[in-house]
Structure formats: C-alpha cells, structure tokens
N, C-alpha and C. Protein backbone atom coordinates (compact mmCIF):
# COMPACT_ATOMS: atom_id res chain seq x y z
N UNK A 1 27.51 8.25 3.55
CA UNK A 1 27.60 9.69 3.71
C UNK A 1 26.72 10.10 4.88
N UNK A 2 27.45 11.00 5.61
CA UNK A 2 26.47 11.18 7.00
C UNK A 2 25.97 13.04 6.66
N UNK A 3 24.56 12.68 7.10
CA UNK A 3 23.81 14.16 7.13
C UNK A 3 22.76 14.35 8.17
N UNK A 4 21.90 15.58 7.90
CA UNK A 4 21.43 15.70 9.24
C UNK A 4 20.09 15.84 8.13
N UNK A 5 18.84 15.17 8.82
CA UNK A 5 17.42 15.40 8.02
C UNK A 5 16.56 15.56 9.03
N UNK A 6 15.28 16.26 8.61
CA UNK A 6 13.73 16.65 9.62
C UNK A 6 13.18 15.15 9.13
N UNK A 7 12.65 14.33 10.22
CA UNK A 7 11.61 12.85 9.65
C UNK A 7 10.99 13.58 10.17
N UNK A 8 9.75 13.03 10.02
CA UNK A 8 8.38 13.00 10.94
C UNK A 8 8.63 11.72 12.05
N UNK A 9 7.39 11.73 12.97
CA UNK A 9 7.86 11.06 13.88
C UNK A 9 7.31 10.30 13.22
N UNK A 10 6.60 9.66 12.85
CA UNK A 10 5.93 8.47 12.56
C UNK A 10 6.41 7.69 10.96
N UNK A 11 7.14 8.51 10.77
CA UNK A 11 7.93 8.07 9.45
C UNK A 11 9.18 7.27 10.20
N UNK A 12 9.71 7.78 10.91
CA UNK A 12 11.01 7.66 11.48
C UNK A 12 10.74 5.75 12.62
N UNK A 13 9.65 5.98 13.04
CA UNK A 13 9.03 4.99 14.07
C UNK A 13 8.93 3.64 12.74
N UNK A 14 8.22 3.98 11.91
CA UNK A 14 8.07 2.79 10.89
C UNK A 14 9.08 2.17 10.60
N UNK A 15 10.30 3.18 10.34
CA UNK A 15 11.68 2.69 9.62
C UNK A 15 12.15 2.41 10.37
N UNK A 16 12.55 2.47 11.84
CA UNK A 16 12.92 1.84 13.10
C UNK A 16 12.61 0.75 12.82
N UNK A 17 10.90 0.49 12.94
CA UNK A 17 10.65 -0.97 13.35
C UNK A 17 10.68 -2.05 12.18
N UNK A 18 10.96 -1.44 10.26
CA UNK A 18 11.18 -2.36 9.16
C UNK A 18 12.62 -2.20 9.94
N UNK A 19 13.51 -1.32 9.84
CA UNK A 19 15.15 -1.92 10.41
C UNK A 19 15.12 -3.11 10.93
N UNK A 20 14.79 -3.37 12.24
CA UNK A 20 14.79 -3.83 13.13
C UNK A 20 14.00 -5.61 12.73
N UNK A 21 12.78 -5.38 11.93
CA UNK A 21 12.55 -6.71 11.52
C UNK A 21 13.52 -7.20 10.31
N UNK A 22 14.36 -6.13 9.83
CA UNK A 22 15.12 -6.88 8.54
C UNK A 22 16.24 -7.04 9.15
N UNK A 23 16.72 -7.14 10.73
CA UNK A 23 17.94 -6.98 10.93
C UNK A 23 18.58 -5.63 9.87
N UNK A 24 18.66 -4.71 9.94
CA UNK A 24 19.38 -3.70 8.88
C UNK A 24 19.23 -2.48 9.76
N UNK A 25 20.02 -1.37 9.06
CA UNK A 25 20.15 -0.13 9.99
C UNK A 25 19.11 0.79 9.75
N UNK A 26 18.91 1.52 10.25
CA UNK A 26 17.90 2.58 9.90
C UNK A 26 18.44 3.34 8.47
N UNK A 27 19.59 3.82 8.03
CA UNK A 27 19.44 4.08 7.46
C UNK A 27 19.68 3.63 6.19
N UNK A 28 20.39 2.21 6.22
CA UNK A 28 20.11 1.46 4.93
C UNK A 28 18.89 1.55 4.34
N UNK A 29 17.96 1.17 5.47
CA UNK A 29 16.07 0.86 5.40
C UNK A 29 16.17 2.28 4.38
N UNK A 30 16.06 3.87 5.26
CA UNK A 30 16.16 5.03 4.38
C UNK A 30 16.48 4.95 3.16
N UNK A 31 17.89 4.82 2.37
CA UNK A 31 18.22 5.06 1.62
C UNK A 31 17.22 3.68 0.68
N UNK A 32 17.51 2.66 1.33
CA UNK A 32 16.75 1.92 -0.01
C UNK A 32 14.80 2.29 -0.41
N UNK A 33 14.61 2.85 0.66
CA UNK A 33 13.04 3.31 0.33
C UNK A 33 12.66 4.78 -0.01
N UNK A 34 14.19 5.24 -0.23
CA UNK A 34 14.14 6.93 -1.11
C UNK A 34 14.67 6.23 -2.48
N UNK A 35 15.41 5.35 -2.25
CA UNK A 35 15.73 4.97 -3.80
C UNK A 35 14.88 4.36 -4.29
N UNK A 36 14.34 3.66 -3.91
CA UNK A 36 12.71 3.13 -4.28
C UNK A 36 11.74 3.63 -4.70
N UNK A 37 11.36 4.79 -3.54
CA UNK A 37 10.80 5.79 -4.41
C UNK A 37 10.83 7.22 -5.17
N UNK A 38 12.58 6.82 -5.37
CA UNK A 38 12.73 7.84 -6.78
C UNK A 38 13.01 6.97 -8.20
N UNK A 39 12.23 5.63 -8.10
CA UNK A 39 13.30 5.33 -9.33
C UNK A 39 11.26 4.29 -10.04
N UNK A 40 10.60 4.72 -8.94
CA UNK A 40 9.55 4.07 -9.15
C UNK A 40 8.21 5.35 -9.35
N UNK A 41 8.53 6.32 -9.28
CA UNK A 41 7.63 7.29 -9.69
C UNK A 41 6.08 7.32 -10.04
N UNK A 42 5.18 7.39 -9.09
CA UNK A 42 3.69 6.98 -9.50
C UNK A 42 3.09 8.56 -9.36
N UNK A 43 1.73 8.88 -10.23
CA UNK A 43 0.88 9.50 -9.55
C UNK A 43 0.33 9.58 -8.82
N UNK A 44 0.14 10.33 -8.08
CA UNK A 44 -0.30 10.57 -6.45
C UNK A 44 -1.66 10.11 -6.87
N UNK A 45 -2.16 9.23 -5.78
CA UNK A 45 -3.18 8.62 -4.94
C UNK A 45 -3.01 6.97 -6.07
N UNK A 46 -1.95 6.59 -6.15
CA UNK A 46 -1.36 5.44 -7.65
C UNK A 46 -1.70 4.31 -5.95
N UNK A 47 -2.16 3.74 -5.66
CA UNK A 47 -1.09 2.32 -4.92
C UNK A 47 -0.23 1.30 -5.25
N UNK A 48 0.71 0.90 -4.49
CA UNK A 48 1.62 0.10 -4.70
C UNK A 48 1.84 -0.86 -3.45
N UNK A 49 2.35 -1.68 -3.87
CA UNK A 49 2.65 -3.06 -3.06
C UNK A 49 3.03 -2.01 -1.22
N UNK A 50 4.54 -1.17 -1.96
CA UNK A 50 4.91 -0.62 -1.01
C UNK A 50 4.34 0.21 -0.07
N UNK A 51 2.81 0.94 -0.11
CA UNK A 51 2.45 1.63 0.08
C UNK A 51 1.33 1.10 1.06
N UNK A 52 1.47 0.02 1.58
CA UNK A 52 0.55 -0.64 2.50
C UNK A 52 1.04 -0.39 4.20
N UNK A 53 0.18 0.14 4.48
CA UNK A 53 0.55 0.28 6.18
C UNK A 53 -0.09 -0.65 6.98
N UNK A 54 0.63 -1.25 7.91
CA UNK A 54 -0.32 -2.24 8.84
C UNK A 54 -0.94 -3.16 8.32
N UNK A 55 -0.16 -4.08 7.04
CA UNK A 55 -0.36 -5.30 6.51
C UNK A 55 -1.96 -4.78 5.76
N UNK A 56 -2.03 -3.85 5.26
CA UNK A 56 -3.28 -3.32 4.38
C UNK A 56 -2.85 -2.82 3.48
N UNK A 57 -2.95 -3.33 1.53
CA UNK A 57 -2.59 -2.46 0.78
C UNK A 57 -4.43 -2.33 0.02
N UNK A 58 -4.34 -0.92 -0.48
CA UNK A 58 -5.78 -1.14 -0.90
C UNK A 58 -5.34 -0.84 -2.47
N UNK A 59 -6.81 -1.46 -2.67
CA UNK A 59 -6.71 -2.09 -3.89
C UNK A 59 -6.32 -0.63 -5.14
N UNK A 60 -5.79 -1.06 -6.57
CA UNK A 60 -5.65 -0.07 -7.42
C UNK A 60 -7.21 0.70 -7.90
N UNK A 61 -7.06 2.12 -8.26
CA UNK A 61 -8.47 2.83 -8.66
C UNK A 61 -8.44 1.90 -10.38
N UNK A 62 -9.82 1.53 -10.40
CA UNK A 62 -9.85 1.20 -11.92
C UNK A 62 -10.82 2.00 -12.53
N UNK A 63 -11.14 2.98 -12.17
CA UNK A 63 -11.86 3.89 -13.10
C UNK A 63 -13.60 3.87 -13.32
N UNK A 64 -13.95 3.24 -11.83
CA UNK A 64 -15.61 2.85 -11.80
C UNK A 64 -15.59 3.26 -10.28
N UNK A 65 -16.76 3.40 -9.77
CA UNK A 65 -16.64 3.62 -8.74
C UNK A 65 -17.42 2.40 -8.00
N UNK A 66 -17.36 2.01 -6.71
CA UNK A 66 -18.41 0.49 -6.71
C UNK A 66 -19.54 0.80 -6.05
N UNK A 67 -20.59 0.35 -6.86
CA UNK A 67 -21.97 0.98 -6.35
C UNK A 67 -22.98 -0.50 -6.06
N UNK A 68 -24.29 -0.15 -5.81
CA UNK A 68 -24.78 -1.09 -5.43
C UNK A 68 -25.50 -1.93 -7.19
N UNK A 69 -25.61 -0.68 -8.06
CA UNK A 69 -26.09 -1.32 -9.04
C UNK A 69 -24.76 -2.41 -9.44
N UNK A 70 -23.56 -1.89 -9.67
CA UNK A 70 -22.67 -2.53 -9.93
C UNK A 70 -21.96 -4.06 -9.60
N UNK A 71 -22.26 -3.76 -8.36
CA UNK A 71 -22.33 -5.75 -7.62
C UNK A 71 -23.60 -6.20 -7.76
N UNK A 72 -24.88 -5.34 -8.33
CA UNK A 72 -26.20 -6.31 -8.91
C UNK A 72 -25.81 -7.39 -10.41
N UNK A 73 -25.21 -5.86 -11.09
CA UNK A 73 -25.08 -6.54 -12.61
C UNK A 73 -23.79 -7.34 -12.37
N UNK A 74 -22.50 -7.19 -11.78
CA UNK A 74 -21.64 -8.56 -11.54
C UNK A 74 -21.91 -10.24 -10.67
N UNK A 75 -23.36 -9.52 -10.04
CA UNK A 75 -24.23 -10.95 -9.78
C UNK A 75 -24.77 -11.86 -10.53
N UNK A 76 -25.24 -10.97 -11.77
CA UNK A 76 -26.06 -11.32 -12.65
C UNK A 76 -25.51 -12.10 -13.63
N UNK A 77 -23.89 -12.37 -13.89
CA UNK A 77 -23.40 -12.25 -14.44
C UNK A 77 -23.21 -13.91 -15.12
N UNK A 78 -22.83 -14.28 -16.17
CA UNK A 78 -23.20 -16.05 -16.37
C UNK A 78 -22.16 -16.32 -15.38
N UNK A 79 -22.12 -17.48 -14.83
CA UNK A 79 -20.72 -18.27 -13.56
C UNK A 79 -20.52 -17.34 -12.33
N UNK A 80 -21.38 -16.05 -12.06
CA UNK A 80 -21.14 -15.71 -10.66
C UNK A 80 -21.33 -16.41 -9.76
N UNK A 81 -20.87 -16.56 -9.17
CA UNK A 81 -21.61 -17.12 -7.70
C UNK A 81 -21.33 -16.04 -6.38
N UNK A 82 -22.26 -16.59 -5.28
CA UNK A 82 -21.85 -15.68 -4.29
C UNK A 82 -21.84 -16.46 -2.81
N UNK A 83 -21.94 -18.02 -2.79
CA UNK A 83 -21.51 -18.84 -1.83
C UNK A 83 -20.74 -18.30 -1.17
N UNK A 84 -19.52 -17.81 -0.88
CA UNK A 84 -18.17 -17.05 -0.22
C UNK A 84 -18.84 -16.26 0.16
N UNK A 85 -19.79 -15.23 -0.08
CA UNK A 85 -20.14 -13.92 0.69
C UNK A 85 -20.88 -14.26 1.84
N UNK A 86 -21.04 -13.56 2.83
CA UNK A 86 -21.48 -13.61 3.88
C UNK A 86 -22.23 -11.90 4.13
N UNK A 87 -23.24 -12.17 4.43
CA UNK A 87 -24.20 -11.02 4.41
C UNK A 87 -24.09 -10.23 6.17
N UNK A 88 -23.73 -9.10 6.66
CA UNK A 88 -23.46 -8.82 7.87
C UNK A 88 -24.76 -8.20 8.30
C-alpha cells in the first residue's frame, strides 16, 4: 500500500542504511519495525535488544541505582573477584 508520511531525518537515514545492509527496501525495513513495535509494547525508558543505536544497547533498569557503596559490598562478596577490572 503506498502513502505519504513526515520521518525525521535521522529516522529515515537509519532505515536507509538497515535497508541497505539487509539488502531490503526501505520500506519493508519500515513496516517490519512499526510492526515490531506495535506488537512488542514496552514502557517508556523499558530497553530492548532493538533499541540499541551504534552497536550500544544499554543495559535493563533493575531497580538500584549503582553507587560506590554498592560495587564495595559486591566486592565483598564470597567468589568475587576483580582480576578483569582495570582501574583508569
């Protein structure tokens, strides 16, 4: 079905360039990422896989906020380790 819609530019630029890496049309890309996200419904500020820009999805809110006491007492913790971290 052909229609006429307002994108933003930078909405429109993204879906260009997923088209274009999936081989697919622009507006296949469209329709499958309005159907996507009408059939997947989150609360706003929710993340999802899909919702990553520039190979960055950030992580889900779990209901703590991360503080410095908080990576003390997950240090503390029996089997932490912190070998992998690197101090900047």
């Amino acid at each position: 079905m052909r229609t006429t819609l307002t994108i933003d530019d930078d909405v429109l630029l993204a879906v260009r360039e997923r088209a274009r890496r999936e081989a697919r049309t622009v507006g296949q890309v469209l329709s499958d990422l309005a159907r996507r996200g009408l059939t997947n419904l989150q609360p706003a500020g929710v993340a999802t896989a899909e919702s990553a820009f520039h190979g960055f999805a950030p992580l889900p809110h779990r209901g703590e906020a991360v503080s410095n006491a908080l990576i003390d007492r997950l240090r503390e913790e029996p089997g932490a380790t912190t070998e992998h971290l690197t101090v900047l």
